[in-house]
C-alpha atoms as a PDB file:
ATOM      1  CA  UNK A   1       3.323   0.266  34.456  1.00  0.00           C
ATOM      2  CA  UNK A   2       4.334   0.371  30.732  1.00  0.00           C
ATOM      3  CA  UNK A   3       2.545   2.830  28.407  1.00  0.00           C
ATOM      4  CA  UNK A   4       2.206   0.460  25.816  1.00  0.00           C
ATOM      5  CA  UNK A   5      -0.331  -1.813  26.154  1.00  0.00           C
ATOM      6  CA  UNK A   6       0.601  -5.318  25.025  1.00  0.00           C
ATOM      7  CA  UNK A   7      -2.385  -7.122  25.413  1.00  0.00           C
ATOM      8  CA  UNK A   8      -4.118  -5.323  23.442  1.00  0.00           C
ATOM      9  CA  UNK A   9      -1.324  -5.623  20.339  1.00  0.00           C
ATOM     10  CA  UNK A  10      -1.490  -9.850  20.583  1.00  0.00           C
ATOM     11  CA  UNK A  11      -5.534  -8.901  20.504  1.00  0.00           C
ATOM     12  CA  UNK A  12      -4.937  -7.138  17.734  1.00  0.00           C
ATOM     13  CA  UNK A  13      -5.816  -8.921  14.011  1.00  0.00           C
ATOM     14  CA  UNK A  14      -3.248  -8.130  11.298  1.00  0.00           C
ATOM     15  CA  UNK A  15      -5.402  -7.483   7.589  1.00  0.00           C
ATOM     16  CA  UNK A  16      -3.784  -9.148   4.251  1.00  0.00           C
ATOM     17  CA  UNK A  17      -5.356  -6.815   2.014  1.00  0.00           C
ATOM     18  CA  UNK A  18      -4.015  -5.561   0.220  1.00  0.00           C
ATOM     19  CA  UNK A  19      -1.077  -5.503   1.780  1.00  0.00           C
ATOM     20  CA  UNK A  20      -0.002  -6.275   5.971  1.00  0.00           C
ATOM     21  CA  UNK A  21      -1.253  -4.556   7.912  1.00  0.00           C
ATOM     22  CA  UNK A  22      -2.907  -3.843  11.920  1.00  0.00           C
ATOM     23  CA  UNK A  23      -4.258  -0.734  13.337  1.00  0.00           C
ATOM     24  CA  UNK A  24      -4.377  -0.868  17.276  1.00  0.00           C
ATOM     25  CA  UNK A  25      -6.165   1.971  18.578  1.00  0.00           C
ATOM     26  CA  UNK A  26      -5.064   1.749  22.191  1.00  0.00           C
ATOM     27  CA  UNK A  27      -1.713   0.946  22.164  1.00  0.00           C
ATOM     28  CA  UNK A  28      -0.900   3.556  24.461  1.00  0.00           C
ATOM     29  CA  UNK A  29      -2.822   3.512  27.547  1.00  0.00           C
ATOM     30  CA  UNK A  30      -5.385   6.221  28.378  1.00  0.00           C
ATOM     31  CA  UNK A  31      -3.677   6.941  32.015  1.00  0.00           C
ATOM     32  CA  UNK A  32      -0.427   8.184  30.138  1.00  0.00           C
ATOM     33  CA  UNK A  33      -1.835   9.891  27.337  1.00  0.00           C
ATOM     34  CA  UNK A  34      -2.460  13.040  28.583  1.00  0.00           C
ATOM     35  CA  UNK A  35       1.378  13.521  29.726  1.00  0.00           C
ATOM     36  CA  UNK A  36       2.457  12.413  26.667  1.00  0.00           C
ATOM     37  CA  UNK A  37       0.397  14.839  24.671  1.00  0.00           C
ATOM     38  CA  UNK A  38       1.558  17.996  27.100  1.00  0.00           C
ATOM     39  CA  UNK A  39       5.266  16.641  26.680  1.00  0.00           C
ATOM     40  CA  UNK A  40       5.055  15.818  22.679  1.00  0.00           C
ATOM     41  CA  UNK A  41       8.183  17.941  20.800  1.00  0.00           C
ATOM     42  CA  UNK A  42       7.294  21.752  20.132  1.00  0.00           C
ATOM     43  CA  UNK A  43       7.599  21.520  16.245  1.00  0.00           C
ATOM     44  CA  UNK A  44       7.917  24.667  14.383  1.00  0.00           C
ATOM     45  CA  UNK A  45       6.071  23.512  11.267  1.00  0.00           C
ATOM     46  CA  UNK A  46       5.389  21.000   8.896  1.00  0.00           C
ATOM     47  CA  UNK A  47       8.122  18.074   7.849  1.00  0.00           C
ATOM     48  CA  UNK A  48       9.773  15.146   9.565  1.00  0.00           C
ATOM     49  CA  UNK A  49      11.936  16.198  12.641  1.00  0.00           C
ATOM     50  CA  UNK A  50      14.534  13.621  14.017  1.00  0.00           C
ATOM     51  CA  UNK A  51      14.644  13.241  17.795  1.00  0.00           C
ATOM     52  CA  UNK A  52      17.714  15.365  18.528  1.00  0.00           C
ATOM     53  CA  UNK A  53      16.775  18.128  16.777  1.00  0.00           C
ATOM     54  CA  UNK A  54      13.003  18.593  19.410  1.00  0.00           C
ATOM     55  CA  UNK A  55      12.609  19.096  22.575  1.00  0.00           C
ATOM     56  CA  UNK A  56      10.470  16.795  24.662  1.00  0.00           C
ATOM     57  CA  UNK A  57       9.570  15.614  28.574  1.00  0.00           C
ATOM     58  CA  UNK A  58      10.842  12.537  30.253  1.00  0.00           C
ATOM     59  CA  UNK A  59       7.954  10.704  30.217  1.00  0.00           C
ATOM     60  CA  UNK A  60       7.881  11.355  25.625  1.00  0.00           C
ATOM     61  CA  UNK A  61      11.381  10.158  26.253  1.00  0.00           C
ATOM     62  CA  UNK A  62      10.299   6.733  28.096  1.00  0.00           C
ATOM     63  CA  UNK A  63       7.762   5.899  25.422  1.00  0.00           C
ATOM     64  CA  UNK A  64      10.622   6.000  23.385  1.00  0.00           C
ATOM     65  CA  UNK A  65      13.031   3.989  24.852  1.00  0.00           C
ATOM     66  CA  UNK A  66       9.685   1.759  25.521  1.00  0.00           C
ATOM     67  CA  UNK A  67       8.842   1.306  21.422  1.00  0.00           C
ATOM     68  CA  UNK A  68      12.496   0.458  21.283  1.00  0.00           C
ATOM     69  CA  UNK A  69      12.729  -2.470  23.163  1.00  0.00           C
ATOM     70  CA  UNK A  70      13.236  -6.336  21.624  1.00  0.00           C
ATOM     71  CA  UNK A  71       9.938  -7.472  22.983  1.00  0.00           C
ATOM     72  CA  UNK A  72       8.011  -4.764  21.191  1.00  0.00           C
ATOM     73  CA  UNK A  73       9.813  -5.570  17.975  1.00  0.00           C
ATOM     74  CA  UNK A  74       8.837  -9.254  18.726  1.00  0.00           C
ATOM     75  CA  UNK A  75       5.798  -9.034  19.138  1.00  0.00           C
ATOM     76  CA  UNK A  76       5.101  -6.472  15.597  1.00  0.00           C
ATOM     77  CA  UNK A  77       6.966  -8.597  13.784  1.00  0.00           C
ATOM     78  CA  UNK A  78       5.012 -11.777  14.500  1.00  0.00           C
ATOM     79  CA  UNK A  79       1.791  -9.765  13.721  1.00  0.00           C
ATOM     80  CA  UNK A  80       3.204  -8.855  10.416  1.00  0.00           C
ATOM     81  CA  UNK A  81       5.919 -11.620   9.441  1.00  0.00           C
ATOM     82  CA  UNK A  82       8.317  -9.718   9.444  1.00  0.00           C
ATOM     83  CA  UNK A  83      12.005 -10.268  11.488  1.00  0.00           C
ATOM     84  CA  UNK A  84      12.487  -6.630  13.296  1.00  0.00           C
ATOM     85  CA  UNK A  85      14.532  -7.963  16.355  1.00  0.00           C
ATOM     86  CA  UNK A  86      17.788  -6.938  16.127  1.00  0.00           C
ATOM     87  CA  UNK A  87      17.098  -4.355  13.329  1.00  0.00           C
ATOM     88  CA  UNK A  88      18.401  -0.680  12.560  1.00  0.00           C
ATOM     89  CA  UNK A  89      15.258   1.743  13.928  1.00  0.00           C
ATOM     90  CA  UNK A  90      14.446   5.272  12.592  1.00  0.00           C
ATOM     91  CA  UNK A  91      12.672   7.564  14.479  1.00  0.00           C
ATOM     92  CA  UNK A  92      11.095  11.036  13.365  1.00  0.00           C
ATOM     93  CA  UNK A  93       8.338  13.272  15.006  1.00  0.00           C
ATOM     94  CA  UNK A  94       5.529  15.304  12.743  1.00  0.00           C
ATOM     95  CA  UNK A  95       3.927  18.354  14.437  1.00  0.00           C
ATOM     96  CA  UNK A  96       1.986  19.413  11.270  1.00  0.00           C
ATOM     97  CA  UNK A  97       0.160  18.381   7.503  1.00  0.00           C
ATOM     98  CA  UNK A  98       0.582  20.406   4.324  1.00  0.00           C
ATOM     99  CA  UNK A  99      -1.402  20.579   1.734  1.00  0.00           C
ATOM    100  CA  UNK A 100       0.821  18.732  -0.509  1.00  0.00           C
ATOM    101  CA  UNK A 101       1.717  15.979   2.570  1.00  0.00           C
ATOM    102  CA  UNK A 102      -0.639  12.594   1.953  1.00  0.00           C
ATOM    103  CA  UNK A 103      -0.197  12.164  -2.009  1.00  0.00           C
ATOM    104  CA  UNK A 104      -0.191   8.338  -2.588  1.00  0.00           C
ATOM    105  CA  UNK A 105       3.458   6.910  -2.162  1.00  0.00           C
ATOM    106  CA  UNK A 106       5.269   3.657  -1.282  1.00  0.00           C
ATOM    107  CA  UNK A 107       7.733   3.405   1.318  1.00  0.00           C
ATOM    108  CA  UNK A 108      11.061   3.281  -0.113  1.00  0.00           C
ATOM    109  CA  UNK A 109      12.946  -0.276  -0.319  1.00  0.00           C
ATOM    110  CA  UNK A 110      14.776   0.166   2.544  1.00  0.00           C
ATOM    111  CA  UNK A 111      12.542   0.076   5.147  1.00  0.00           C
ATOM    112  CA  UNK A 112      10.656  -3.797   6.628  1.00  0.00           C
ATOM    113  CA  UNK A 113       7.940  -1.956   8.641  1.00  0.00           C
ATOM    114  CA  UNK A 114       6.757   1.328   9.308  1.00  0.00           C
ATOM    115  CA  UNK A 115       4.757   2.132  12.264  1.00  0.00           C
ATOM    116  CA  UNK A 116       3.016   5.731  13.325  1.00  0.00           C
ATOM    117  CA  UNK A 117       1.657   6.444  16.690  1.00  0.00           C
ATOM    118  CA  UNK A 118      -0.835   9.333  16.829  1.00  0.00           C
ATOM    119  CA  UNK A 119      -1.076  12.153  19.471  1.00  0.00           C
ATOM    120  CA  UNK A 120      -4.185  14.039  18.340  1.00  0.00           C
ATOM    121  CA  UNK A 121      -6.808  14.924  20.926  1.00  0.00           C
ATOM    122  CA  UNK A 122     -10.170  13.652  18.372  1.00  0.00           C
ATOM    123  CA  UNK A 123      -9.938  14.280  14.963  1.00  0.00           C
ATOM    124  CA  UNK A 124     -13.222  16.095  13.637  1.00  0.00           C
ATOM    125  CA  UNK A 125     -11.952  16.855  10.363  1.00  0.00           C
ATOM    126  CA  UNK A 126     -12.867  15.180   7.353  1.00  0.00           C
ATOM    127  CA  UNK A 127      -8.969  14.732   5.635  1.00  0.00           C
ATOM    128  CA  UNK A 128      -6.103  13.354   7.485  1.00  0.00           C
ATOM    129  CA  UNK A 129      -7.038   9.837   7.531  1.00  0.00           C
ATOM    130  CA  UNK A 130      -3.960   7.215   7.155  1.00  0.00           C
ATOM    131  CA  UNK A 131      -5.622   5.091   4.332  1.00  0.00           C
ATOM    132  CA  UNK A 132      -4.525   1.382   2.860  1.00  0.00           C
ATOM    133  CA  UNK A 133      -4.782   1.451  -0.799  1.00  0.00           C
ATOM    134  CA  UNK A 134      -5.524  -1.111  -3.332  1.00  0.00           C
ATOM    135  CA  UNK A 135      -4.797   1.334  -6.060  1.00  0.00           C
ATOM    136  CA  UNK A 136      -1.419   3.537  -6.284  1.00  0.00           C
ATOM    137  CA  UNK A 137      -3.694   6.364  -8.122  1.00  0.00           C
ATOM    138  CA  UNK A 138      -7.160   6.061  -6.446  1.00  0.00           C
ATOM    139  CA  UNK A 139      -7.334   7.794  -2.915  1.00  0.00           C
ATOM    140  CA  UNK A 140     -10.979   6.305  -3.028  1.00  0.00           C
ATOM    141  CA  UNK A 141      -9.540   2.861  -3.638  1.00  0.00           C
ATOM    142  CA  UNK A 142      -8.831   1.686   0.194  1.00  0.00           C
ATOM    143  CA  UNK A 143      -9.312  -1.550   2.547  1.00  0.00           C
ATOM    144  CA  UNK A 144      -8.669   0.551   5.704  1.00  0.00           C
ATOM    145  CA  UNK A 145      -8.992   3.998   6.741  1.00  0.00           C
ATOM    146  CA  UNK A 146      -7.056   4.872  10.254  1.00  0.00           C
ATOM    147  CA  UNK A 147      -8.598   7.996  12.514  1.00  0.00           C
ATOM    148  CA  UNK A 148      -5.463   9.636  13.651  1.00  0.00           C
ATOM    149  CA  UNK A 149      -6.083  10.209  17.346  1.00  0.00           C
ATOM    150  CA  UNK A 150      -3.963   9.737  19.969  1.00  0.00           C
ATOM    151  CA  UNK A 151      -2.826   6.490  21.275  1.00  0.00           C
ATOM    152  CA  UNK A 152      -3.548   4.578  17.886  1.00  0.00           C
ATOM    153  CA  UNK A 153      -0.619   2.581  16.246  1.00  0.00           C
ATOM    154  CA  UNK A 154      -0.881   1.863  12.349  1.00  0.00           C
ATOM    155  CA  UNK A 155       1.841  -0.414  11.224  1.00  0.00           C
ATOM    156  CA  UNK A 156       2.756  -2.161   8.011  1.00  0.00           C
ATOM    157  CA  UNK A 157       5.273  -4.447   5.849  1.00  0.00           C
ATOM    158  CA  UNK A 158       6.403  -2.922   3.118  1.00  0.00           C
ATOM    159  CA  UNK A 159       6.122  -4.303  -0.227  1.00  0.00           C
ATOM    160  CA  UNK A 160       5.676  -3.645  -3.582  1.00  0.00           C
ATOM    161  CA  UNK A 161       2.460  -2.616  -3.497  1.00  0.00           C
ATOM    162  CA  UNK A 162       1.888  -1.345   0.321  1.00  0.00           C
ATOM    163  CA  UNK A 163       0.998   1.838  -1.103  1.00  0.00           C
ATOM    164  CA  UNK A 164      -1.069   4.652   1.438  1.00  0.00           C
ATOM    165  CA  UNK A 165      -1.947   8.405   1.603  1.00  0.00           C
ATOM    166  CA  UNK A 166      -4.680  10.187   3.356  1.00  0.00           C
ATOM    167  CA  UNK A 167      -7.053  13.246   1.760  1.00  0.00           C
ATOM    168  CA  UNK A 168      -5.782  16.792   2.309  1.00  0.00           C
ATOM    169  CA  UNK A 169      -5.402  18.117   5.756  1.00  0.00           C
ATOM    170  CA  UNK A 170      -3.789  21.360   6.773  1.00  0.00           C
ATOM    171  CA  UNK A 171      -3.052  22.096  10.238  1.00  0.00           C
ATOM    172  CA  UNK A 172      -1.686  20.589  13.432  1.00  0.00           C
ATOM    173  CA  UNK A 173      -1.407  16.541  13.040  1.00  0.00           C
ATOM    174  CA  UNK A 174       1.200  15.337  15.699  1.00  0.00           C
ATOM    175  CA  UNK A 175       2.277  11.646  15.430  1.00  0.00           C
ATOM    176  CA  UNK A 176       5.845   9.274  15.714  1.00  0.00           C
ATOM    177  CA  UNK A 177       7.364   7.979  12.660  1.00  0.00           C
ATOM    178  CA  UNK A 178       9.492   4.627  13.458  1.00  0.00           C
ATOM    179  CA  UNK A 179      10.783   2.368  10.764  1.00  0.00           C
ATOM    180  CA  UNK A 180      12.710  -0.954  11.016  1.00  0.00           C
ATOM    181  CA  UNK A 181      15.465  -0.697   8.304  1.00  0.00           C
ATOM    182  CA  UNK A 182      17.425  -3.089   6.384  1.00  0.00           C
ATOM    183  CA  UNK A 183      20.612  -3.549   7.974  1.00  0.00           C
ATOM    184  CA  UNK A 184      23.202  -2.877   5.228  1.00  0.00           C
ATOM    185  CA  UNK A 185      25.666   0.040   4.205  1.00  0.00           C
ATOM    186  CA  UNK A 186      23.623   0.255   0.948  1.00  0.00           C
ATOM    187  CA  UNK A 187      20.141   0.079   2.531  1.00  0.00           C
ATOM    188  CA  UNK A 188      21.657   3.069   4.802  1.00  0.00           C
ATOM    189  CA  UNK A 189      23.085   5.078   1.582  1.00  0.00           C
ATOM    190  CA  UNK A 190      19.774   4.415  -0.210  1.00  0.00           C
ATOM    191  CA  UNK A 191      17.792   5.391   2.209  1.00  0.00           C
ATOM    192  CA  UNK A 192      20.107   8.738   2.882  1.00  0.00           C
ATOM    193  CA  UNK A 193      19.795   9.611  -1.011  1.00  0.00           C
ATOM    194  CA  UNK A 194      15.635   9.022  -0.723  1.00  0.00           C
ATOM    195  CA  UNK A 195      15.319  11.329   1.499  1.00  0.00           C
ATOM    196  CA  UNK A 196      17.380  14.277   0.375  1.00  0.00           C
ATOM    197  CA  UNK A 197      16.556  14.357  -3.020  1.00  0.00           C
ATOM    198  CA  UNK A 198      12.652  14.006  -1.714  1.00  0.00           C
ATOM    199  CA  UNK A 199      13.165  17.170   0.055  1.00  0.00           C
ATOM    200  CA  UNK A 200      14.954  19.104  -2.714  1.00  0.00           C
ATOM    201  CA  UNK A 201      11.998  18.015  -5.305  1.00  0.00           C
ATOM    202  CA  UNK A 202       9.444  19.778  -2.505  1.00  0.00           C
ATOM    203  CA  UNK A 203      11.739  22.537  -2.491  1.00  0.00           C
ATOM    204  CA  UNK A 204      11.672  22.945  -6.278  1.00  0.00           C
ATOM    205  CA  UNK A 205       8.192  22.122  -6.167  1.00  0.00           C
ATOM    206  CA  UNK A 206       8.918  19.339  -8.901  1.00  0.00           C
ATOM    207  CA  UNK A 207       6.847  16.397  -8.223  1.00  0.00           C
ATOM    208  CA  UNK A 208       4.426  16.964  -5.112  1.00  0.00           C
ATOM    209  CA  UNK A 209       3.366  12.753  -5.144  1.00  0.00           C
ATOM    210  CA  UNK A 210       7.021  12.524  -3.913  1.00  0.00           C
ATOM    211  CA  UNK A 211       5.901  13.511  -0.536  1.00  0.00           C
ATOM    212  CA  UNK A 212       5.992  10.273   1.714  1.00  0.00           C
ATOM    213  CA  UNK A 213       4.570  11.724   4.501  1.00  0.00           C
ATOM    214  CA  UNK A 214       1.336   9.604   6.314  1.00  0.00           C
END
């Protein structure tokens, strides 16, 4: 049986404001969650890791392969118009939030839709929530407010104004970052510059609301 519950993404209802958007909270079915949450990539601290440089179990690695396939991309798309069929996919793993990880951002040009899949046993805590803003400078200013726990999906179409963040939280926060990119040598190159010169600003500690991290 396939971890990822389809049914319950076409049951799913896509919001329009401010921006596309659905929230699924059982997109990954409760039978596999518990594997996938012993198997989920030893990270050694906060940041965005790419896939080959964690380790992880077979069945992390089938969820993968599973979140890659056509229908999946299908099936998102329709939900948020968006064509992701055929599209380039990035993939990155989070183990961990900063204090400075949340600030209010936009996700760069590049990218159609982003999607994150949580792998937190409950979330008690009172920060860490993936908000949808209507305001890029009002944390307070938000349609819908996603509990990070595990099995929920939160996916949306970037725009111009598809701007997010969450309050502080500091401490363990485990999810999947997947994007469907534009499909061009200068999308690629753009997107390559975005995220190197992100990293040397939080190195430098220049400009902390450069973190795009959700």
């Amino acid at each position: 049986m396939s971890m990822i519950d389809l049914e319950a993404l076409d049951a799913a209802h896509a919001e329009h404001d401010p921006f596309d958007y659905i929230v699924v909270p059982d997109l990954i079915r409760p039978a596999a969650r518990e594997t996938l949450e012993r198997e989920y990539p030893k990270i050694p601290g906060p940041g965005n890791f790419a896939l080959d440089a964690v380790e992880y179990g077979p069945t992390f690695a089938a969820l993968l392969e599973e979140l890659r396939k056509p229908e999946f991309a299908r099936k998102l798309g329709a939900k948020l118009n968006a064509q992701l069929e055929g599209m380039p996919i990035s993939i990155t793993v989070r183990g961990f939030s900063q204090a400075t990880d949340g600030n209010i951002h936009n996700d760069h040009w590049t990218k159609i839709v982003s999607m994150l899949i949580y792998f937190n046993e409950g979330w008690p805590h009172d920060g860490g929530q993936l908000r949808m803003l209507r305001s890029p400078t009002d944390i307070e200013d938000y349609a819908g407010e996603v509990n990070p726990v595990s099995g929920t999906m939160a996916a949306f179409r970037r725009s111009e104004n598809s701007f997010h963040g969450h309050r502080p939280f500091v401490g363990e926060r485990r999810m999947i970052q997947m994007s469907w990119v534009r499909p061009s040598r200068r999308a690629n190159l753009a997107l390559r510059f975005k995220r190197v010169t992100t990293r040397l600003l939080k190195r430098l500690h220049l400009d902390p609301a450069s973190n795009v991290k959700d």
